[in-house]
PDB file of N, CA and C in Angstrom:
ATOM      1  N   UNK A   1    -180.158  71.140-147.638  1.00  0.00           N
ATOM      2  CA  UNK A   1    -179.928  70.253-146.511  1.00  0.00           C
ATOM      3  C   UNK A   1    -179.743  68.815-147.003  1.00  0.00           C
ATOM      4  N   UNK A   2    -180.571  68.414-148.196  1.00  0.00           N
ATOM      5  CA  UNK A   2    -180.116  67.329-148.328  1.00  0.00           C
ATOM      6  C   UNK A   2    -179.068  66.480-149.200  1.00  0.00           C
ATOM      7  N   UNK A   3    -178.785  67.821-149.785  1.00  0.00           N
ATOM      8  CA  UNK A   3    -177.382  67.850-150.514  1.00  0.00           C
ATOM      9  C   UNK A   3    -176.155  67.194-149.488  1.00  0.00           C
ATOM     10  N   UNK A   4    -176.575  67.928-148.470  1.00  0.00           N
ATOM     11  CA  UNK A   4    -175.238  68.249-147.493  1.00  0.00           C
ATOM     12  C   UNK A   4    -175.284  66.541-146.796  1.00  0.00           C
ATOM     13  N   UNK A   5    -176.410  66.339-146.759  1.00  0.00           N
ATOM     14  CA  UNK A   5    -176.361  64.985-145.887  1.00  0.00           C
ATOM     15  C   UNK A   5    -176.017  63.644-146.768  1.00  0.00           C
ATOM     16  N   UNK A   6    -176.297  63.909-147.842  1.00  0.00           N
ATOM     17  CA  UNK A   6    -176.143  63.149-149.009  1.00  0.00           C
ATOM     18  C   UNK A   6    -174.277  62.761-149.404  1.00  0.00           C
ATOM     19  N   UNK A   7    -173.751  64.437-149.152  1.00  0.00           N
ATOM     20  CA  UNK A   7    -172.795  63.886-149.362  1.00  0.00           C
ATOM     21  C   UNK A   7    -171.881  63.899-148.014  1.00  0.00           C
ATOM     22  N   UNK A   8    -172.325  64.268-146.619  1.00  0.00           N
ATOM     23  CA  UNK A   8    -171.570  63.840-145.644  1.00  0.00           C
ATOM     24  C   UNK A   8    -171.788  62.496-145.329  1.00  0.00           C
ATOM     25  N   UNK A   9    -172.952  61.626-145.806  1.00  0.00           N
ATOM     26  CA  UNK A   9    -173.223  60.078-145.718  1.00  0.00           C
ATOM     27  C   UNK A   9    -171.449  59.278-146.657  1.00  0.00           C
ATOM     28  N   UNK A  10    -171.649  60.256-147.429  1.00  0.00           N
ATOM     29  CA  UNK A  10    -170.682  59.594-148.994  1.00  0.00           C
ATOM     30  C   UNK A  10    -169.699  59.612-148.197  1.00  0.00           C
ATOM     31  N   UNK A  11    -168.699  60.792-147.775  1.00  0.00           N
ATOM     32  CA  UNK A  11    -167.757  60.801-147.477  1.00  0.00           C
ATOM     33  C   UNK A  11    -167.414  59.928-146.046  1.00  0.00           C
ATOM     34  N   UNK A  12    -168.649  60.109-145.008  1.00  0.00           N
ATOM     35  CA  UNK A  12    -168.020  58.857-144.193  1.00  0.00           C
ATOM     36  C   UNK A  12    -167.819  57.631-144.550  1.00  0.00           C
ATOM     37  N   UNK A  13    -168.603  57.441-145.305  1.00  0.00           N
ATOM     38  CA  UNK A  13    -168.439  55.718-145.935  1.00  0.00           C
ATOM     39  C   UNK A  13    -167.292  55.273-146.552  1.00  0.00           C
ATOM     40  N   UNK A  14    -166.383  56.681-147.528  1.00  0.00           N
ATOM     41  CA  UNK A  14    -165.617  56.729-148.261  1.00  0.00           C
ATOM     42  C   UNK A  14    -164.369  56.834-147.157  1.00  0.00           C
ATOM     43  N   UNK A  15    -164.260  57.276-146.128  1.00  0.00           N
ATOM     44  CA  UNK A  15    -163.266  57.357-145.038  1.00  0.00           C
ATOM     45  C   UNK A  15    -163.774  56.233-144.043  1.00  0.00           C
ATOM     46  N   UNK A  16    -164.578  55.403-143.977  1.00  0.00           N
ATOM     47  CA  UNK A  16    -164.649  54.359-143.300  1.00  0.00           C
ATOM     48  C   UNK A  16    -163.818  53.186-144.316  1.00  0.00           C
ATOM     49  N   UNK A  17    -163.791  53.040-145.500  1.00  0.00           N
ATOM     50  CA  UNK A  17    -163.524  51.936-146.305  1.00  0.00           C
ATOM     51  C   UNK A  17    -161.718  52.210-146.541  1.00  0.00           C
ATOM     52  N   UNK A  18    -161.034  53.120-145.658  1.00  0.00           N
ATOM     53  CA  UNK A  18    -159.585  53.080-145.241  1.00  0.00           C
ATOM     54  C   UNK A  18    -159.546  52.245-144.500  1.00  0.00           C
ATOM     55  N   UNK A  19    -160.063  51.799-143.532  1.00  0.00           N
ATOM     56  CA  UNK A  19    -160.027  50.937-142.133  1.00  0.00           C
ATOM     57  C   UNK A  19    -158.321  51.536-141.346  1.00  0.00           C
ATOM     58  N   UNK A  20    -158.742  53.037-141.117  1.00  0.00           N
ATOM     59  CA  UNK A  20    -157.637  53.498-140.636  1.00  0.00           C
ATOM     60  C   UNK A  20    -158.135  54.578-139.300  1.00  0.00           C
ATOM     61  N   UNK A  21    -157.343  54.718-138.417  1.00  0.00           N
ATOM     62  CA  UNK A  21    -157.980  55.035-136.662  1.00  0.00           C
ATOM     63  C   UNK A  21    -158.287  56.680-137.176  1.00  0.00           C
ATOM     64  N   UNK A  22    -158.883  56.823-136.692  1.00  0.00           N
ATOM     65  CA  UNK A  22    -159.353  58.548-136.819  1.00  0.00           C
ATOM     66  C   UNK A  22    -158.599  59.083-137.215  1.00  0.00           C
ATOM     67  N   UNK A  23    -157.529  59.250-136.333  1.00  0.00           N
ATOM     68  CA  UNK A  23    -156.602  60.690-135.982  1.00  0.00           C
ATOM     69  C   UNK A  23    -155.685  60.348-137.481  1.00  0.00           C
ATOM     70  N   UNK A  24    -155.451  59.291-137.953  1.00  0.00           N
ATOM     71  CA  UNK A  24    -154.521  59.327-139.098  1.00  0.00           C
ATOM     72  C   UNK A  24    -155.503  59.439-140.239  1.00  0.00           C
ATOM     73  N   UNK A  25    -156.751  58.581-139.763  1.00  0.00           N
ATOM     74  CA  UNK A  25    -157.825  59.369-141.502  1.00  0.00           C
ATOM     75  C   UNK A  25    -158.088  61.053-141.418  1.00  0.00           C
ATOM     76  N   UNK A  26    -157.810  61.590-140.419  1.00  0.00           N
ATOM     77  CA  UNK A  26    -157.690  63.237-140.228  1.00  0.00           C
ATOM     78  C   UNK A  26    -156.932  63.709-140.846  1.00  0.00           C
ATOM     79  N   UNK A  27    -155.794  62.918-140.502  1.00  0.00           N
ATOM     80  CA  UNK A  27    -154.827  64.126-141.255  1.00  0.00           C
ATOM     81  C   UNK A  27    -154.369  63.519-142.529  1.00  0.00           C
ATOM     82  N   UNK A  28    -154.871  62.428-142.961  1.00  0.00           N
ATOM     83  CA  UNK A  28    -154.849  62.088-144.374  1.00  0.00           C
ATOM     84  C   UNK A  28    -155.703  63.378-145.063  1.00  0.00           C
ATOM     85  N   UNK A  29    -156.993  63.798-144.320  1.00  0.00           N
ATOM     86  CA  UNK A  29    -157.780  64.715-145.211  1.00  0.00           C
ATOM     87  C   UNK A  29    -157.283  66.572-144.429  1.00  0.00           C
ATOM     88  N   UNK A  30    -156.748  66.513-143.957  1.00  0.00           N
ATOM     89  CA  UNK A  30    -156.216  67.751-143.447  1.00  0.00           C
ATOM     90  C   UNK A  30    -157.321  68.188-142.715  1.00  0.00           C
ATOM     91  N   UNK A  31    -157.576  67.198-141.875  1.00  0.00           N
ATOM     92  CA  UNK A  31    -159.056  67.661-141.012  1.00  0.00           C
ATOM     93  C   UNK A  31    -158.182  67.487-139.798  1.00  0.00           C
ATOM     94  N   UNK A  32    -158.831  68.234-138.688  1.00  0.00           N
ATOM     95  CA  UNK A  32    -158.587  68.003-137.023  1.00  0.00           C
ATOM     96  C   UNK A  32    -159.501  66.440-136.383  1.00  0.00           C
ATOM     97  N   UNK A  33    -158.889  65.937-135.456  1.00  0.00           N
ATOM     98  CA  UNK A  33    -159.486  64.792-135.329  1.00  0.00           C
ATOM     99  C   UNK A  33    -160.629  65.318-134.539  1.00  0.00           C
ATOM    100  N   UNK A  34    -161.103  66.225-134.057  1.00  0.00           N
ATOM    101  CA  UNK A  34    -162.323  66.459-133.287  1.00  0.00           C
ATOM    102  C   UNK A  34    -163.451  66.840-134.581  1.00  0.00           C
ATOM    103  N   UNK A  35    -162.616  67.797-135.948  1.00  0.00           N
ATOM    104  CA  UNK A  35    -163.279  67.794-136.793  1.00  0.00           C
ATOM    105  C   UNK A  35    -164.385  66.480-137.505  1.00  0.00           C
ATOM    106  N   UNK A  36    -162.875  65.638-137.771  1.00  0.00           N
ATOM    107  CA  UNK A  36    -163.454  64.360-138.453  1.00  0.00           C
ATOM    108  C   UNK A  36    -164.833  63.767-137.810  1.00  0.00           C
ATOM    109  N   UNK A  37    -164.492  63.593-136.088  1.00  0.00           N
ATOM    110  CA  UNK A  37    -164.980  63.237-135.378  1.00  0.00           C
ATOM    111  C   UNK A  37    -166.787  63.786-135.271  1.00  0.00           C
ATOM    112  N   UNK A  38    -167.017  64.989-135.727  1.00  0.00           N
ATOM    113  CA  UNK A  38    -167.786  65.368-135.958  1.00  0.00           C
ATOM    114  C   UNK A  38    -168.351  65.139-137.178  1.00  0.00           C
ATOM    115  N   UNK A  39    -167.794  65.000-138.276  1.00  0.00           N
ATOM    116  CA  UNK A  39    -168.300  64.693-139.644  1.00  0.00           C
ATOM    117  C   UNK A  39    -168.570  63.420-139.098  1.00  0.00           C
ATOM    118  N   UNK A  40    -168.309  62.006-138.700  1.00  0.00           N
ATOM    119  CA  UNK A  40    -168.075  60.812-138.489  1.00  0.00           C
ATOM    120  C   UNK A  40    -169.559  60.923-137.770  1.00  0.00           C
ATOM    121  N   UNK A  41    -169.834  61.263-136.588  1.00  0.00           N
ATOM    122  CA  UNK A  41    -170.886  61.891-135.988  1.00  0.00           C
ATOM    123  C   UNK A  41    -172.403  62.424-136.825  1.00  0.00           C
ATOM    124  N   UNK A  42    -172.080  62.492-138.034  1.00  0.00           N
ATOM    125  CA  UNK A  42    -172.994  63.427-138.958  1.00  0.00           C
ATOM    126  C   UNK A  42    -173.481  64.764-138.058  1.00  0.00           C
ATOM    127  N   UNK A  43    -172.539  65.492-137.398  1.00  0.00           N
ATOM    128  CA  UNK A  43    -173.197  66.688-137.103  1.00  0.00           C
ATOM    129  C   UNK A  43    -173.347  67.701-138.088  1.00  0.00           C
ATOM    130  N   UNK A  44    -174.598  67.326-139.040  1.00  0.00           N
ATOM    131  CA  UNK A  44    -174.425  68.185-140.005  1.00  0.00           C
ATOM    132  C   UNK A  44    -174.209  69.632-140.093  1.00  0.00           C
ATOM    133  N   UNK A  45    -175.295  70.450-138.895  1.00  0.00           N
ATOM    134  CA  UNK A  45    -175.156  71.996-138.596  1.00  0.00           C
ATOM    135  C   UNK A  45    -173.801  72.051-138.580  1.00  0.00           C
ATOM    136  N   UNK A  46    -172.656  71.490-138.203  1.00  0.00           N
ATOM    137  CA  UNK A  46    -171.452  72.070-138.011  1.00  0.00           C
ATOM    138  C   UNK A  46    -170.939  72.646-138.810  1.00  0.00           C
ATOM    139  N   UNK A  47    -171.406  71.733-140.513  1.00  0.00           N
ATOM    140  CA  UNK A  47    -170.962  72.198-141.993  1.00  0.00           C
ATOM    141  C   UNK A  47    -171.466  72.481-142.847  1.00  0.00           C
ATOM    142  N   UNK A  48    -170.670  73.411-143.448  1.00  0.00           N
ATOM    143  CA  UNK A  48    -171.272  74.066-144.495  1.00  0.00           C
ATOM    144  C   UNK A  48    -171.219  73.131-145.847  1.00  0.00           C
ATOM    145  N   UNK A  49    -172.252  73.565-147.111  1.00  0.00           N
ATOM    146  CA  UNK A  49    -172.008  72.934-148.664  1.00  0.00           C
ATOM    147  C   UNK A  49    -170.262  72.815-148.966  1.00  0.00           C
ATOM    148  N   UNK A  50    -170.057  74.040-148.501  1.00  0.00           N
ATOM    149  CA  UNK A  50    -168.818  74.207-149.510  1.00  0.00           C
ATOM    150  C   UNK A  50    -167.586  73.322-148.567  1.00  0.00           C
ATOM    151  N   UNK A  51    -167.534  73.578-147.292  1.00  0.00           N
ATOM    152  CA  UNK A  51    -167.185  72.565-146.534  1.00  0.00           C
ATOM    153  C   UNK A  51    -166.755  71.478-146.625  1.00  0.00           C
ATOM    154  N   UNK A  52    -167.759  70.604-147.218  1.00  0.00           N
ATOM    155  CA  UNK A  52    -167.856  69.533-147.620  1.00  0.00           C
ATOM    156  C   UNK A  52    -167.501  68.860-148.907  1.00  0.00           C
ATOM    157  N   UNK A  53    -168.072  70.131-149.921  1.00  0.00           N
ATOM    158  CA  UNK A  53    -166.911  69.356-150.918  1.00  0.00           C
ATOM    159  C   UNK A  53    -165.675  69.622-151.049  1.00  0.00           C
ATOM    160  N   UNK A  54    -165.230  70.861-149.858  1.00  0.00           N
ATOM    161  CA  UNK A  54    -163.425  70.539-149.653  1.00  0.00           C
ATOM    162  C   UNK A  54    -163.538  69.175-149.261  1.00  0.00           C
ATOM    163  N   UNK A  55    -164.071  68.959-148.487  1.00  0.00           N
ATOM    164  CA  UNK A  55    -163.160  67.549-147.718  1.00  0.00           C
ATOM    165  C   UNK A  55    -163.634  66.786-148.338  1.00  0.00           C
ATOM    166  N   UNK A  56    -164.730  66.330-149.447  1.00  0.00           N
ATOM    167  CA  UNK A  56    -164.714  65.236-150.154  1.00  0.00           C
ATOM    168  C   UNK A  56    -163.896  65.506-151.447  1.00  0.00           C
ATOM    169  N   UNK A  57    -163.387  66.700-151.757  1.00  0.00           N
ATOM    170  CA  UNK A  57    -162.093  66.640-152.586  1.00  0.00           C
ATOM    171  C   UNK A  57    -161.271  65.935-151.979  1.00  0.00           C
ATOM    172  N   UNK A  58    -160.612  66.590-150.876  1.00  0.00           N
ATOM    173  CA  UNK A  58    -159.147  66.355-150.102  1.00  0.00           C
ATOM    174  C   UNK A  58    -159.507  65.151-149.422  1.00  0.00           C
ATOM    175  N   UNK A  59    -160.684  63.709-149.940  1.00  0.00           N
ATOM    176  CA  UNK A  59    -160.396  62.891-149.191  1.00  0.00           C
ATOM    177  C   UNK A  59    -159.930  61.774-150.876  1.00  0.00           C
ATOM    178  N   UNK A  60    -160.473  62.794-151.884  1.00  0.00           N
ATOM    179  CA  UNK A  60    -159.942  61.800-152.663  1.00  0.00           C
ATOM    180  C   UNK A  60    -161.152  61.400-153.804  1.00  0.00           C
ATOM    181  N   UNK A  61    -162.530  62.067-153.609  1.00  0.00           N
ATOM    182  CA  UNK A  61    -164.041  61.587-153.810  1.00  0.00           C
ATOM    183  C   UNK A  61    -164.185  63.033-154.735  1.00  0.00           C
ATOM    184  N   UNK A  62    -164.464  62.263-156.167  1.00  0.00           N
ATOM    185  CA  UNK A  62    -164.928  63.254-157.510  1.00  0.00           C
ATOM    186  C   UNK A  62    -166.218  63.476-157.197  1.00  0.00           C
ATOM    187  N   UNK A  63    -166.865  64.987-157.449  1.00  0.00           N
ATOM    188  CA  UNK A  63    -167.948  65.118-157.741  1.00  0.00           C
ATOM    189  C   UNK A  63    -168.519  65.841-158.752  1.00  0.00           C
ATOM    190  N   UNK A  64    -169.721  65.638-159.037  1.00  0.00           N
ATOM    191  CA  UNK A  64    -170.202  66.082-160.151  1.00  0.00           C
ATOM    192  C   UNK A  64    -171.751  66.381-159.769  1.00  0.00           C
ATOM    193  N   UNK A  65    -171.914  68.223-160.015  1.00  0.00           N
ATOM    194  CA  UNK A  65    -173.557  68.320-159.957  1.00  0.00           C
ATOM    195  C   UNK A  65    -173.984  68.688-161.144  1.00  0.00           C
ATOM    196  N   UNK A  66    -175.094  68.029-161.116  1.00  0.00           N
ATOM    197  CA  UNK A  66    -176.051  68.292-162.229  1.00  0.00           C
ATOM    198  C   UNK A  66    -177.047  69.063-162.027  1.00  0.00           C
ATOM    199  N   UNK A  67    -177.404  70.406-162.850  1.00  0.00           N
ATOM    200  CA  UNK A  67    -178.661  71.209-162.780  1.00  0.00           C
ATOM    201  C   UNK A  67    -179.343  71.168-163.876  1.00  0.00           C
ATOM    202  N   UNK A  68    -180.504  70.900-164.155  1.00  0.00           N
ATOM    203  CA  UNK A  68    -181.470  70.795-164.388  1.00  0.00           C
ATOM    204  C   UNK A  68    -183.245  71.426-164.546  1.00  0.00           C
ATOM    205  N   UNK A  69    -183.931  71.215-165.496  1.00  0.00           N
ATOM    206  CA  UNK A  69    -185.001  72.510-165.625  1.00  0.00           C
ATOM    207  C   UNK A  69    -186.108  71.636-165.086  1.00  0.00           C
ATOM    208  N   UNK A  70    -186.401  71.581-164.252  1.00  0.00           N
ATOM    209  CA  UNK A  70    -187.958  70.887-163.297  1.00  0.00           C
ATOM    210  C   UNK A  70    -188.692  70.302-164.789  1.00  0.00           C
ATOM    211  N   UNK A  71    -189.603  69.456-164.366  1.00  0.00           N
ATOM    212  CA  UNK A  71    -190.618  68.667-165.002  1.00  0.00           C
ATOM    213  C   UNK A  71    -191.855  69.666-165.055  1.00  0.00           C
TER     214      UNK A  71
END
């Protein structure tokens, strides 16, 4: 869960710093504008992990996870 919020925070910020109206930052990312509208929203239940790093691919936003052996 907090993966997911972590990076639906990223990606709105990263689609807010277009300063472009919804419906055209939508289909810049091949999202529906009710979609976006919902990511924009942080309705997180709506999305899934994998979800999300489609659309923070297809908005343009590299990621990289790191796993790791606990302390």
């Amino acid at each position: 869960m907090t993966l997911r919020c972590e990076l639906m925070i990223a990606i709105e910020k990263w689609v807010k710093s277009w300063n472009l109206p919804q419906a055209d930052a939508a289909k810049r990312i091949g999202l529906t504008e009710p979609r976006l509208s919902d990511l924009m929203g942080r309705k997180i239940g709506k999305f899934s992990l994998e979800a999300l790093v489609n659309i923070a691919t297809a908005s343009g936003l590299a990621l990289h996870i790191e796993i790791s052996e606990s302390a």
